[in-house]
Protein backbone atom coordinates (compact mmCIF):
# COMPACT_ATOMS: atom_id res chain seq x y z
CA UNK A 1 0.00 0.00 0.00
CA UNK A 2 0.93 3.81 -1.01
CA UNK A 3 2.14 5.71 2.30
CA UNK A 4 0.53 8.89 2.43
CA UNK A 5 1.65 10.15 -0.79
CA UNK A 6 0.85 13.25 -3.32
CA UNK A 7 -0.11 13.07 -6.79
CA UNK A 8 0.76 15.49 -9.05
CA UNK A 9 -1.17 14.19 -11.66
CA UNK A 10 -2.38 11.03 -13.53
CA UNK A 11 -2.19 11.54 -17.19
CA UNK A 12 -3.57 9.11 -19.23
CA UNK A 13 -4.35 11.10 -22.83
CA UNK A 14 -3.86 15.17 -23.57
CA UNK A 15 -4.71 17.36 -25.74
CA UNK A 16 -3.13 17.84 -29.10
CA UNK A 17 0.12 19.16 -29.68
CA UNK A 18 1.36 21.92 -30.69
CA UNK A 19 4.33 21.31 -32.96
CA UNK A 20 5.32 24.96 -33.71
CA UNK A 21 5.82 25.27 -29.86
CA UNK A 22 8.91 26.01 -27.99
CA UNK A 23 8.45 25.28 -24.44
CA UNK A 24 11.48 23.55 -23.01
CA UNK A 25 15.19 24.93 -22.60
CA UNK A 26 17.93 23.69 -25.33
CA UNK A 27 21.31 22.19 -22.79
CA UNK A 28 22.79 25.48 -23.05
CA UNK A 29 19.59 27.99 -22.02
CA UNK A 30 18.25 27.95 -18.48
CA UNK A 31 13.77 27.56 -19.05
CA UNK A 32 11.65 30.82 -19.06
CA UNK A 33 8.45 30.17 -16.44
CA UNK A 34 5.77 30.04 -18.25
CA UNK A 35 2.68 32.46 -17.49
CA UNK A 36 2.61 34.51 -14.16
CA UNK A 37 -1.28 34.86 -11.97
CA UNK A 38 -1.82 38.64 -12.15
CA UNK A 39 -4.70 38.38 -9.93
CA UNK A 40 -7.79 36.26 -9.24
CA UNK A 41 -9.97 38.44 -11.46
CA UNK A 42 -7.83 38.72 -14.66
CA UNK A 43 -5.93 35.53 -14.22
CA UNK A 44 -3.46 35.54 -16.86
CA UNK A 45 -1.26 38.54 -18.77
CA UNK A 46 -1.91 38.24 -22.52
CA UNK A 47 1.71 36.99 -23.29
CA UNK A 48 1.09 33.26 -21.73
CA UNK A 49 1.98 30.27 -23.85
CA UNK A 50 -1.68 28.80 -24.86
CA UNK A 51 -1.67 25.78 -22.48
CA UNK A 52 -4.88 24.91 -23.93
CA UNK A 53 -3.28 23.88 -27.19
CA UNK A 54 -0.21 22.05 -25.48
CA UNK A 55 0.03 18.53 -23.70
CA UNK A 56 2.29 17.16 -21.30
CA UNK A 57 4.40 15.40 -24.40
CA UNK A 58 5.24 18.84 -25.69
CA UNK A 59 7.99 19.51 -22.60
CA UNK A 60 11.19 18.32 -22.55
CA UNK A 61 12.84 17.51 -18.89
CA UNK A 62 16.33 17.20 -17.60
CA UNK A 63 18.03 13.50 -17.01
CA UNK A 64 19.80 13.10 -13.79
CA UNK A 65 23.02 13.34 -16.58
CA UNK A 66 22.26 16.34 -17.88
CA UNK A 67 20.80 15.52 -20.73
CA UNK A 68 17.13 16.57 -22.32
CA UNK A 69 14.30 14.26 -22.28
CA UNK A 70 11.39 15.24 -24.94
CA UNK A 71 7.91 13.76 -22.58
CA UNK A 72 6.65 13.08 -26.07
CA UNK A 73 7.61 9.46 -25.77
CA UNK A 74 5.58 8.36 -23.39
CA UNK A 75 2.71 9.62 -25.39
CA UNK A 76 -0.30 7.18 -25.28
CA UNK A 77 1.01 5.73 -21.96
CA UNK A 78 -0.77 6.39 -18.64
CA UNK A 79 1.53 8.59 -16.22
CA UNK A 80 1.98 9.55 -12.76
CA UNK A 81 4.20 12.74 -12.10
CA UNK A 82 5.33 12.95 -8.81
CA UNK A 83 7.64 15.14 -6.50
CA UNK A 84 10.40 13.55 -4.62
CA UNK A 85 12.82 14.50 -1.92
CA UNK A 86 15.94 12.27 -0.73
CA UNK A 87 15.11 12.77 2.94
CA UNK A 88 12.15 13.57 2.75
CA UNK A 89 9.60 11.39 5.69
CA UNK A 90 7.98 9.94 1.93
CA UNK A 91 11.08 8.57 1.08
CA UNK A 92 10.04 5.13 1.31
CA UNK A 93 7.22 5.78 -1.38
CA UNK A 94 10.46 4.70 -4.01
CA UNK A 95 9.49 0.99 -2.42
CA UNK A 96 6.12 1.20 -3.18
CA UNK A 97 6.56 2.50 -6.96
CA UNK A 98 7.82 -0.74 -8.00
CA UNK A 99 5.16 -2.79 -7.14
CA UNK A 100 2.80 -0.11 -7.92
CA UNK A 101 3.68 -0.13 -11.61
CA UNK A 102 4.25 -4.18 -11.82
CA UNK A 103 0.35 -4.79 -10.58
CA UNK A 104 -0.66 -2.55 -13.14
CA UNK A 105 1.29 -4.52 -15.87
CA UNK A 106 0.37 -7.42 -14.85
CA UNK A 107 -3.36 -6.10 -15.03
CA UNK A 108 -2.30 -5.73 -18.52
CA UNK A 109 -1.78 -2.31 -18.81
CA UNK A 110 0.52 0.54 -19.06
CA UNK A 111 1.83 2.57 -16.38
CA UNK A 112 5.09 4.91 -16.05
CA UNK A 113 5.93 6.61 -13.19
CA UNK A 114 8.18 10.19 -13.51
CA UNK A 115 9.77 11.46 -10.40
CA UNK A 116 11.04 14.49 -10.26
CA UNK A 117 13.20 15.40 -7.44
CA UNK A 118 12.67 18.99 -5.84
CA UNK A 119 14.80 20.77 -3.02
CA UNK A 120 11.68 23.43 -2.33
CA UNK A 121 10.39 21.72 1.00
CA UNK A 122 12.27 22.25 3.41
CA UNK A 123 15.71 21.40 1.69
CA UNK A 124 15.04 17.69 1.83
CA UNK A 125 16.94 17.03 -1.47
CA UNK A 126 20.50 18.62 -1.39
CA UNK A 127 22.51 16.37 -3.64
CA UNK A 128 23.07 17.54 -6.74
CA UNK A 129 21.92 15.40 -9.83
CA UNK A 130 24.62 13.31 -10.40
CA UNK A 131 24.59 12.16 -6.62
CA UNK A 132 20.78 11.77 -6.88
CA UNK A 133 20.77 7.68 -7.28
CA UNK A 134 23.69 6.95 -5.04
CA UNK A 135 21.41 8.39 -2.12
CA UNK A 136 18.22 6.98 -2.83
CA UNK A 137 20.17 3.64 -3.61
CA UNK A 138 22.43 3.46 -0.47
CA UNK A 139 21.10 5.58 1.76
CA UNK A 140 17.19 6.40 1.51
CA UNK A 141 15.17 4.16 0.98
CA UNK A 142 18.93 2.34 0.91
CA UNK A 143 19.92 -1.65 0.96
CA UNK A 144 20.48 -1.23 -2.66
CA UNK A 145 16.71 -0.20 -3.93
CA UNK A 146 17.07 -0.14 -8.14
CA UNK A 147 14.30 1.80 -9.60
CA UNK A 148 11.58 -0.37 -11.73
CA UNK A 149 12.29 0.04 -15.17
CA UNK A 150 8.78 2.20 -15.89
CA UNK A 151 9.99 4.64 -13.37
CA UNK A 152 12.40 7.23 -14.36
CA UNK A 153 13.68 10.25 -12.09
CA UNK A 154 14.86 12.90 -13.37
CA UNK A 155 16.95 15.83 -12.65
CA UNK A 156 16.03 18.06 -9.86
CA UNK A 157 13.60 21.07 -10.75
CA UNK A 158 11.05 23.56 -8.94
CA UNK A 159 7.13 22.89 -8.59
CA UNK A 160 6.55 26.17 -7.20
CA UNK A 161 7.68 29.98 -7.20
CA UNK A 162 9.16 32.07 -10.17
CA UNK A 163 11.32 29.17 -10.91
CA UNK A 164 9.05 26.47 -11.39
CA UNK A 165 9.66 24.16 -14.45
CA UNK A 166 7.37 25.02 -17.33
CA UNK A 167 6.10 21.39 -16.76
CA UNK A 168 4.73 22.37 -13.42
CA UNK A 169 3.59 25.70 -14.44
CA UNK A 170 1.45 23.18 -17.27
CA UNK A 171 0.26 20.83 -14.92
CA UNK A 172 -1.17 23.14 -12.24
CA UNK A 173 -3.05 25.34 -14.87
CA UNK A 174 -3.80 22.36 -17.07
CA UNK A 175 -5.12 19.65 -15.18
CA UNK A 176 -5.58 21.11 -11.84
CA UNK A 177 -5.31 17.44 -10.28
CA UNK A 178 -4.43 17.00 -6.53
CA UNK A 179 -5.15 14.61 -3.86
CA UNK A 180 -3.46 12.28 -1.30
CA UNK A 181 -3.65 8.33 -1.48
CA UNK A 182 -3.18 5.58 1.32
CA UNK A 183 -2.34 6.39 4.91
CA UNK A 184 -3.20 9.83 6.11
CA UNK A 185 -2.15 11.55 9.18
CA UNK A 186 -5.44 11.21 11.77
């Protein structure tokens, strides 16, 4: 069973993409944020990137190497996108992922899971990305965890603030999906 765990999202199929679109950073360019809340009552400035027309396969992501990732293959697979910390008290949700993802193959499906570590709460992921595995494989959850082949983490960005990751930005205007599964507190 999940410990007490927050989704980001579960993504099963988007919206069309937008091919003309340039959303993610190249290597060399640090990302832009994408559109900024002017207030309750006018929501967005007119310069916003039309996240209507955009899906979750149109953003490219960071590899714990370094390296770009374009989202757009895992198109037509269901996804969960999830926050992670290091040392974070949810640490030991990496145990449950595996078997997570293996019952739902087994039930014949599809199912990825994309981590993305984030150092915003409460500084719980220090390492930098190339030290990422090497903690969560020896130290938390430790005793050598591996990471199940459908789950991939990638490099460390922000959820929140004027730094978040345009993927973030996407998936809080977008599809506005949060809630908390298994064991809550009381």
């Amino acid at each position: 069973m999940l410990t007490y765990l927050t989704f980001i999202a579960i993504i099963t199929t988007c919206c069309a993409i937008s091919a003309n679109k340039q959303i993610s950073p190249t290597k060399k360019e640090k990302y832009q944020p994408g559109p900024k809340l002017i207030d309750e009552t006018t929501r967005w400035s007119k310069c916003i990137p039309d996240y209507q027309n955009l899906s979750i396969y149109d953003f490219e992501v960071e590899t714990l190497e370094g390296e770009f990732k374009d989202l757009s293959a895992y198109k037509g697979q269901p996804l969960l996108v999830v926050n992670v910390a290091t040392f974070c008290a949810y640490t030991q949700q990496y145990i449950d992922f595996n078997p997570l993802i293996e019952k739902n193959l087994a039930n014949g499906g599809q199912f990825t899971i994309l981590a993305f570590p984030c150092n915003q709460f409460y500084l719980q992921e220090p390492a930098e990305n190339h030290e990422i595995m090497n903690g969560i494989k020896y130290v938390r959850p430790g005793n050598g965890w591996k990471p199940h082949k459908n789950l991939h983490i990638y490099g460390k960005l922000e959820v929140n603030g004027a730094n978040q990751h345009p993927l973030y930005e996407f998936l809080k205007v977008k599809k506005k999906i949060n809630f908390s599964l298994g064991r809550g507190r009381g």
